[in-house]
Protein backbone atom coordinates (compact mmCIF):
# COMPACT_ATOMS: atom_id res chain seq x y z
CA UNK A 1 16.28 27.11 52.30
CA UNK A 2 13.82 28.87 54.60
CA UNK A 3 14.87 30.47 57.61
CA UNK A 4 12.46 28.09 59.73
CA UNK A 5 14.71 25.34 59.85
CA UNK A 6 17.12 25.91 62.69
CA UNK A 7 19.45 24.41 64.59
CA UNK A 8 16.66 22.36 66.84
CA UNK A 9 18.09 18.87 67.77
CA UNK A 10 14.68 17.72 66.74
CA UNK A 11 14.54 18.66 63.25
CA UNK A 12 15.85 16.03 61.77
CA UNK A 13 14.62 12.56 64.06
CA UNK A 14 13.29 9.42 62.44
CA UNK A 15 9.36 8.45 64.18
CA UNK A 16 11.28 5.99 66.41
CA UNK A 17 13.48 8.91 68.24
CA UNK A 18 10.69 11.17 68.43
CA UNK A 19 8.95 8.54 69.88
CA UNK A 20 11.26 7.40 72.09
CA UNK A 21 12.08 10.96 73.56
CA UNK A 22 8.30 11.44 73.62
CA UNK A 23 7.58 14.19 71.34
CA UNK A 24 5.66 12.21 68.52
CA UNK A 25 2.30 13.44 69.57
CA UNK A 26 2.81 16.73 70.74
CA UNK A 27 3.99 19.89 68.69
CA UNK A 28 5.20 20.92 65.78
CA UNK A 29 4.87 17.32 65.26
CA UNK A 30 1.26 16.36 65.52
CA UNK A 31 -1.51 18.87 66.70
CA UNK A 32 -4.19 16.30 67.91
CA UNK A 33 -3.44 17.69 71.77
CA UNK A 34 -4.22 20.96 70.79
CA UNK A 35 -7.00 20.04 68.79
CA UNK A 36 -8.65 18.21 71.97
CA UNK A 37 -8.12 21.24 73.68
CA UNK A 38 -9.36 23.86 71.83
CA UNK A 39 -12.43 21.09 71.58
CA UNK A 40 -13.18 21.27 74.74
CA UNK A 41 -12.42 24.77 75.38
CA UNK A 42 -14.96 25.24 72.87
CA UNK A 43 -12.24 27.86 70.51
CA UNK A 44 -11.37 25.20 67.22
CA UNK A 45 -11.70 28.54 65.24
CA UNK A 46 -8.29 29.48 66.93
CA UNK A 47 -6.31 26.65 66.11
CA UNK A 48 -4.40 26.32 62.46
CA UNK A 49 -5.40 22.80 61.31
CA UNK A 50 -2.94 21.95 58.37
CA UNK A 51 -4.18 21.09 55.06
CA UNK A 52 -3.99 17.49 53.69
CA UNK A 53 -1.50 18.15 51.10
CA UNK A 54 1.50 18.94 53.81
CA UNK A 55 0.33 15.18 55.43
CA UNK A 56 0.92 13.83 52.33
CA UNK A 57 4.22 15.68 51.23
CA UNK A 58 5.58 14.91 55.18
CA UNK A 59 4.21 11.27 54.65
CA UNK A 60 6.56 10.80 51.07
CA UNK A 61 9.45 12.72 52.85
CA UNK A 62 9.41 10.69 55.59
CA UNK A 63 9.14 7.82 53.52
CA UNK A 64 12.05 8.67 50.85
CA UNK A 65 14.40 10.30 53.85
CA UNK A 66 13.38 8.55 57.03
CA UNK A 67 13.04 11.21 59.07
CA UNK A 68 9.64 13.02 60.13
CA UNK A 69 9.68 16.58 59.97
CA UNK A 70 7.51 19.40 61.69
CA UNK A 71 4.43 19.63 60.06
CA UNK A 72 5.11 23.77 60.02
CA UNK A 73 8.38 23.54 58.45
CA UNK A 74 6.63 21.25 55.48
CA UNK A 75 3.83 23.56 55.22
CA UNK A 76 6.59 26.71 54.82
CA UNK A 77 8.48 24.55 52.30
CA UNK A 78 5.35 23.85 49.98
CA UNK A 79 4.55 27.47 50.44
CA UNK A 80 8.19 28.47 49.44
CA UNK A 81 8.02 25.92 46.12
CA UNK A 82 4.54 27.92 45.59
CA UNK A 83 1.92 25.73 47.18
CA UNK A 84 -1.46 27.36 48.04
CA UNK A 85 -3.51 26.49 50.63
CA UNK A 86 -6.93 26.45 48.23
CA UNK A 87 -8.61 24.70 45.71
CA UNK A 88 -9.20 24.83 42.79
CA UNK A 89 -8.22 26.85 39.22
CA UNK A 90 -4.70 28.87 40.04
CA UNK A 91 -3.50 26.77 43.14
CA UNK A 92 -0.43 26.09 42.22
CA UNK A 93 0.05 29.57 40.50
């Protein structure tokens, strides 16, 4: 497994706990905080805005497990099973 899952007590929370303990809109979780941000700081171009595909994946994980992970450490995951982050002929190459 990749070596971005550590021992964080917030790795593996259902959306209730996170939630509850008041991280369910703020990072690694969601990134609509930062998005506002870099909005009106006028700098979107430095902000990583994660492709559809990890919402999805997260979405069926979350739905199959019960617990919502990190969007990063579902992007890292598709990336490790060989998802690309294009479109396209080869993307899953």
């Amino acid at each position: 497994m990749s070596s971005s899952i550590n021992n964080n007590n917030n790795t593996f929370k259902t959306r209730e706990q996170l939630i509850d303990d008041g991280l369910f809109w703020s990072k690694p979780f969601s990134i609509l905080k930062e998005v506002y941000v870099a909005m009106h700081n006028g700098c979107l171009d430095n902000i990583h805005i994660y492709h559809s595909d990890v919402y999805y994946v997260r979405a069926a994980l979350e739905k199959h497990t019960g617990f919502l992970l990190s969007l990063p450490l579902v992007e890292q995951a598709m990336k490790d099973e060989g998802w690309r982050d294009r479109k396209g002929y080869g993307r899953f190459k």
